[in-house]
N, C-alpha and C. Protein backbone atom coordinates (compact mmCIF):
# COMPACT_ATOMS: atom_id res chain seq x y z
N UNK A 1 86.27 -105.84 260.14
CA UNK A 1 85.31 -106.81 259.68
C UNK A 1 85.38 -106.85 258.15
N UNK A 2 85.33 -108.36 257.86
CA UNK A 2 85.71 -108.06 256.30
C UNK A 2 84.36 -107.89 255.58
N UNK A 3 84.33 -106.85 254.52
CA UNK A 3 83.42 -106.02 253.76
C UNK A 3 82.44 -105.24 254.28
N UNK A 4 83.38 -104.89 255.39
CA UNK A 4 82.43 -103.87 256.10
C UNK A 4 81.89 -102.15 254.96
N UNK A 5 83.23 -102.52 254.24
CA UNK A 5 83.09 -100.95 253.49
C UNK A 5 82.12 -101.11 252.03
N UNK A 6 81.11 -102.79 252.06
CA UNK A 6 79.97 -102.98 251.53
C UNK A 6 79.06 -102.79 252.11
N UNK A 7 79.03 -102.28 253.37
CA UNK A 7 77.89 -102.37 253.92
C UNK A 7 76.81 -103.76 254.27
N UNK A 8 77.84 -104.67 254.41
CA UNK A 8 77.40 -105.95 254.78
C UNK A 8 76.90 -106.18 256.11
N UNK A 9 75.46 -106.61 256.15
CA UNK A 9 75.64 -107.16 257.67
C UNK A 9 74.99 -108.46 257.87
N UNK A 10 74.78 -109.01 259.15
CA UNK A 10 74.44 -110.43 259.04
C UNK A 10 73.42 -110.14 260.60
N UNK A 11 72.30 -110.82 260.77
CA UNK A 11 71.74 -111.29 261.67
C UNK A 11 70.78 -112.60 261.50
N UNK A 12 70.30 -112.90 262.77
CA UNK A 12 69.99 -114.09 263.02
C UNK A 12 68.23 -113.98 263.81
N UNK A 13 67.01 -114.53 262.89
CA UNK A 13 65.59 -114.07 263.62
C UNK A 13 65.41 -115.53 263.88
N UNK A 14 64.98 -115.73 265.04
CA UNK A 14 64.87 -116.44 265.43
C UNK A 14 62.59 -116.51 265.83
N UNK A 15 62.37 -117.59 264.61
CA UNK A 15 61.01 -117.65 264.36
C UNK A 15 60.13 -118.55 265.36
N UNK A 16 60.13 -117.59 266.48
CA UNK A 16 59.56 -118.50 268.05
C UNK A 16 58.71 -117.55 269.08
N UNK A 17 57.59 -118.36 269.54
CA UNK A 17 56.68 -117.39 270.25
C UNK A 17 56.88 -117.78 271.77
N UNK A 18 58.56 -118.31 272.17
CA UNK A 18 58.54 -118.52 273.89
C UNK A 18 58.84 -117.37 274.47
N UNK A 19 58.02 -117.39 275.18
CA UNK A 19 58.22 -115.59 275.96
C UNK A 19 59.44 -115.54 277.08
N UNK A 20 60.41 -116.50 276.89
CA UNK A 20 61.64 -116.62 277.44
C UNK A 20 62.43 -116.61 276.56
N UNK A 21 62.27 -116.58 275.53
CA UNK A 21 63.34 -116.45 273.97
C UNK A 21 64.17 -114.62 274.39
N UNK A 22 63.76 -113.82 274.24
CA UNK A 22 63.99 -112.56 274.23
C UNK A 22 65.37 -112.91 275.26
N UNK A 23 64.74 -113.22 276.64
CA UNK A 23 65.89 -112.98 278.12
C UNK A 23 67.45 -113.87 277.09
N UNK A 24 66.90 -115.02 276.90
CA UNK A 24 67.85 -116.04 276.64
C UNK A 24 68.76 -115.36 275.41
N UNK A 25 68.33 -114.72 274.29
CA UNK A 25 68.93 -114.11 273.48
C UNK A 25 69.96 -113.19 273.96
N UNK A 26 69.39 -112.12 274.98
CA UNK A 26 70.13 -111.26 275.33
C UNK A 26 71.47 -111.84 275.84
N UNK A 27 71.06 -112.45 276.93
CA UNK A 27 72.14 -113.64 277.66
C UNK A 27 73.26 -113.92 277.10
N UNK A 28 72.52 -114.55 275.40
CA UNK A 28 73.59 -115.07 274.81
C UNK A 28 74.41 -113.96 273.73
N UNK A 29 73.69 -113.18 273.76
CA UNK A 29 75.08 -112.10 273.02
C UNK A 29 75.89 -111.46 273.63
N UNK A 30 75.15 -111.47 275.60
CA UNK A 30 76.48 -110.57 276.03
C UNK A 30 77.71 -112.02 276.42
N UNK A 31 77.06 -113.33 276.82
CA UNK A 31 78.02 -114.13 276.71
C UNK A 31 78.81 -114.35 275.38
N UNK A 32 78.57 -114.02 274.55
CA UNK A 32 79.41 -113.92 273.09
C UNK A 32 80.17 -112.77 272.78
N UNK A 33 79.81 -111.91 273.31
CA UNK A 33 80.18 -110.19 272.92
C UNK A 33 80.06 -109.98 271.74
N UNK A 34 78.73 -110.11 271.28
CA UNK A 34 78.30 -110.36 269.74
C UNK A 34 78.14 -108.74 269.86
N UNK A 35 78.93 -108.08 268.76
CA UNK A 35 79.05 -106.72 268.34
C UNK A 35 78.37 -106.27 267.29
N UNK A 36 78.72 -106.91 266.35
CA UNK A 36 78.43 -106.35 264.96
C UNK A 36 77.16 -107.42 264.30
N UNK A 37 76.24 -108.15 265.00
CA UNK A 37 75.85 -109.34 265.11
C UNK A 37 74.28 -109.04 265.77
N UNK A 38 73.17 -109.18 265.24
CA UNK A 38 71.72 -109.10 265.65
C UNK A 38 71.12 -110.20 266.07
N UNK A 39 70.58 -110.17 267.15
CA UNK A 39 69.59 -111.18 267.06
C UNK A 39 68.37 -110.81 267.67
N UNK A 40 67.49 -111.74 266.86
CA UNK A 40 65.93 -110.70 266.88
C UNK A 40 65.00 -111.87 267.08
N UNK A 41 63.42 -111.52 267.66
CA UNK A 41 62.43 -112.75 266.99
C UNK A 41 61.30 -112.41 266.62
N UNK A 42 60.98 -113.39 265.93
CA UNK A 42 60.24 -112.84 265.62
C UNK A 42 58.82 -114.25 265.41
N UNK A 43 57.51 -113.89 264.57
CA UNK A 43 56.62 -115.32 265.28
C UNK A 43 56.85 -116.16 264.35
N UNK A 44 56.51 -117.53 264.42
CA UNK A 44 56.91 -118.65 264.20
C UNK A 44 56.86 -118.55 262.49
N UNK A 45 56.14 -118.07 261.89
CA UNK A 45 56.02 -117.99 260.81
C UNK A 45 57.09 -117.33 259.86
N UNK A 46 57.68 -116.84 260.44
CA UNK A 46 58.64 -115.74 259.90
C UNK A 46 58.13 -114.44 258.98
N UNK A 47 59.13 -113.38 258.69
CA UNK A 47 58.48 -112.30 257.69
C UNK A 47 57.77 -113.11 256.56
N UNK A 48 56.95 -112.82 256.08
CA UNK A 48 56.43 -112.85 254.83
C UNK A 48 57.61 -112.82 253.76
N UNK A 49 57.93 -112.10 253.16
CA UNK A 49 58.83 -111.67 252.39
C UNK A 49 59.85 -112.66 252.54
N UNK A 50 60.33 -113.34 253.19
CA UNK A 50 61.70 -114.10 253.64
C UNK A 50 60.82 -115.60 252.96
N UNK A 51 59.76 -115.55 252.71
CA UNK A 51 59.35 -117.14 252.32
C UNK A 51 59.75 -118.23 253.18
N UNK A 52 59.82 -118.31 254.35
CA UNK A 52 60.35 -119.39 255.44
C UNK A 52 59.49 -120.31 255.16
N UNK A 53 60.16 -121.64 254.76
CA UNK A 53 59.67 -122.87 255.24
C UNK A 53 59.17 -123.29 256.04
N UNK A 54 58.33 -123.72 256.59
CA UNK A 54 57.28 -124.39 257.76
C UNK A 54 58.38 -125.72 258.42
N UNK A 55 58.45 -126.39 257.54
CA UNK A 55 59.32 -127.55 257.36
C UNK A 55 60.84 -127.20 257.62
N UNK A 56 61.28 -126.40 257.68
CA UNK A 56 62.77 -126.20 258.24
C UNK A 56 63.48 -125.35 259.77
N UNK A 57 64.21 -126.15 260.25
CA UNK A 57 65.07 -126.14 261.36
C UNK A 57 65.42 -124.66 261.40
N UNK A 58 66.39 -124.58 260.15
CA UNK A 58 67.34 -123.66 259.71
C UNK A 58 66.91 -122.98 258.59
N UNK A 59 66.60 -121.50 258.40
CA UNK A 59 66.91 -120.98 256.79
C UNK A 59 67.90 -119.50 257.03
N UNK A 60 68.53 -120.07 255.50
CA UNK A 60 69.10 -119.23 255.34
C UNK A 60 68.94 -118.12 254.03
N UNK A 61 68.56 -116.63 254.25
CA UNK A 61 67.93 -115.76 253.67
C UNK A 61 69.02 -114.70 253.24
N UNK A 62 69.24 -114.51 251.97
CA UNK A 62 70.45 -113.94 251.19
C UNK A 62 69.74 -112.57 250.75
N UNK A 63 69.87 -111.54 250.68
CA UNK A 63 68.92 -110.11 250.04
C UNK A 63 69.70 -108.88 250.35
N UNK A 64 69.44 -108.13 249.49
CA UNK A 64 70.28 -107.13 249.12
C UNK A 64 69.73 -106.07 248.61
N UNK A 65 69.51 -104.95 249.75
CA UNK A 65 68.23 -103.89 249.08
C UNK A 65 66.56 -104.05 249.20
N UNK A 66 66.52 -105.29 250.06
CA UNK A 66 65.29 -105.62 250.52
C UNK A 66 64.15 -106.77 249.48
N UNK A 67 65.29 -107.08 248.74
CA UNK A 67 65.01 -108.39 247.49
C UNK A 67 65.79 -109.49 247.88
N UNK A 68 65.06 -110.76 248.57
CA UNK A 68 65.30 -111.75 248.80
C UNK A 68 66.42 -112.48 247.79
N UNK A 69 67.72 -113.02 247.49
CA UNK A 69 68.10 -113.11 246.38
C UNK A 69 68.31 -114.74 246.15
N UNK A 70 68.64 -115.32 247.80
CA UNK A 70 68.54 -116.61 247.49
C UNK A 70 68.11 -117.31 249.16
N UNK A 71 67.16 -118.32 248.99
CA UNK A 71 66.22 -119.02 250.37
C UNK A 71 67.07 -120.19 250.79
N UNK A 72 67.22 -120.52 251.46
CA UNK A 72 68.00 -122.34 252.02
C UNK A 72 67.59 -122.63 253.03
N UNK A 73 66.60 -123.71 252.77
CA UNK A 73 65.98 -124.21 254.02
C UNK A 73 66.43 -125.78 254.24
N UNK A 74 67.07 -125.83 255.25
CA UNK A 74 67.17 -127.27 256.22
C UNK A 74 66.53 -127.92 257.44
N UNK A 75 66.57 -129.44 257.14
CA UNK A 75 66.27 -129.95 258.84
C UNK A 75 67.31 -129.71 259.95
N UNK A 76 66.60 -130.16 260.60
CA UNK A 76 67.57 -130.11 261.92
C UNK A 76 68.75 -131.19 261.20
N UNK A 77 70.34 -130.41 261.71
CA UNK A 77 71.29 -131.38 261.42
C UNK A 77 71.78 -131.76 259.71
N UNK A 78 70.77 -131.37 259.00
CA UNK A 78 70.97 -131.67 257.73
C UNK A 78 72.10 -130.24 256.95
N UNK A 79 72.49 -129.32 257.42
CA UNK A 79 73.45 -128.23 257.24
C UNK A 79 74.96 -129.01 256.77
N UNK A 80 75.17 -128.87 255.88
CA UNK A 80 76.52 -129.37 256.10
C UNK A 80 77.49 -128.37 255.63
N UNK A 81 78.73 -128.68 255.65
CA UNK A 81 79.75 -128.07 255.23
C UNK A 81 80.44 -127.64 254.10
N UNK A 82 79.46 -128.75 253.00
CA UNK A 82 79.40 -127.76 251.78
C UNK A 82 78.33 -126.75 251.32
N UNK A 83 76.78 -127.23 251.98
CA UNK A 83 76.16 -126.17 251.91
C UNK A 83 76.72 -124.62 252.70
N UNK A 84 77.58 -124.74 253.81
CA UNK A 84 77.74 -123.54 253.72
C UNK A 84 79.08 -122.85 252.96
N UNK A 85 79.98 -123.62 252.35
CA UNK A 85 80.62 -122.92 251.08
C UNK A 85 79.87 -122.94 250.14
N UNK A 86 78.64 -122.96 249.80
CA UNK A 86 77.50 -122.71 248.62
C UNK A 86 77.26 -121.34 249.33
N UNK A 87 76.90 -120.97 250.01
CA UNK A 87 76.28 -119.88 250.80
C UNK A 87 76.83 -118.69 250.86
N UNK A 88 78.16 -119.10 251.28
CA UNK A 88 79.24 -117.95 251.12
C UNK A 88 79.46 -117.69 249.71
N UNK A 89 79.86 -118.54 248.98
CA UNK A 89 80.11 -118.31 247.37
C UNK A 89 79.08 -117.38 247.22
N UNK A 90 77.91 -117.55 247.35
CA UNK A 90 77.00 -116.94 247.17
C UNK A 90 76.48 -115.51 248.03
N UNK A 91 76.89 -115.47 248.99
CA UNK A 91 77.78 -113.64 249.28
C UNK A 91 77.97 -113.24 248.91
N UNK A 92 79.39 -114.30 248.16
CA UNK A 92 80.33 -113.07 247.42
C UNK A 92 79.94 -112.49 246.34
N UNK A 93 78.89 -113.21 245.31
CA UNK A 93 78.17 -112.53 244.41
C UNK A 93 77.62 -111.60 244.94
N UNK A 94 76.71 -111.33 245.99
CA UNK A 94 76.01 -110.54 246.54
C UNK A 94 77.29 -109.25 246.45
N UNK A 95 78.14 -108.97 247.44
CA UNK A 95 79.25 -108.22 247.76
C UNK A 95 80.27 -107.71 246.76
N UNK A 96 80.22 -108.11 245.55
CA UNK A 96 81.25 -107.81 244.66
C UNK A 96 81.59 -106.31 244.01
């Protein structure tokens, strides 16, 4: 895994109070064989600390040492393909 020897990792919280979320998660990581890969939930609001948007589909939460370093919040569908080479660029600062 690349920058594993940063101690990088990545997961995914999923900010939802359906009490069928949990089964469906599981489901879907052993259909993925998601290894190195979390997925968690947590309530609609998200952590505190993560500053989640009310208003967004999608965020994406960058932190390093438990300091939020950069927030990206989208609508549904509004993600595109340069926001996520903004994102990664912005890893790699994180990782260097």
């Amino acid at each position: 895994m690349k920058n594993a020897d940063k101690k990088m990792g990545s997961f995914a919280v999923f900010c939802n109070d359906a009490e069928d979320l949990p089964a469906k998660l599981k489901t879907l990581a052993a259909k993925q064989k998601l290894k190195s890969f979390v997925l968690a939930v947590d309530n609609p609001t998200g952590p505190d600390a993560y500053k989640i948007s009310k208003d967004a589909d999608v965020t994406v939460v960058l932190y390093n040492k438990s300091k939020v370093i950069a927030n990206y919040a989208f609508k549904k569908g509004q993600l595109s393909a340069s926001d996520v080479t903004k994102i990664v660029a912005d890893v790699s600062k994180i990782v260097k």
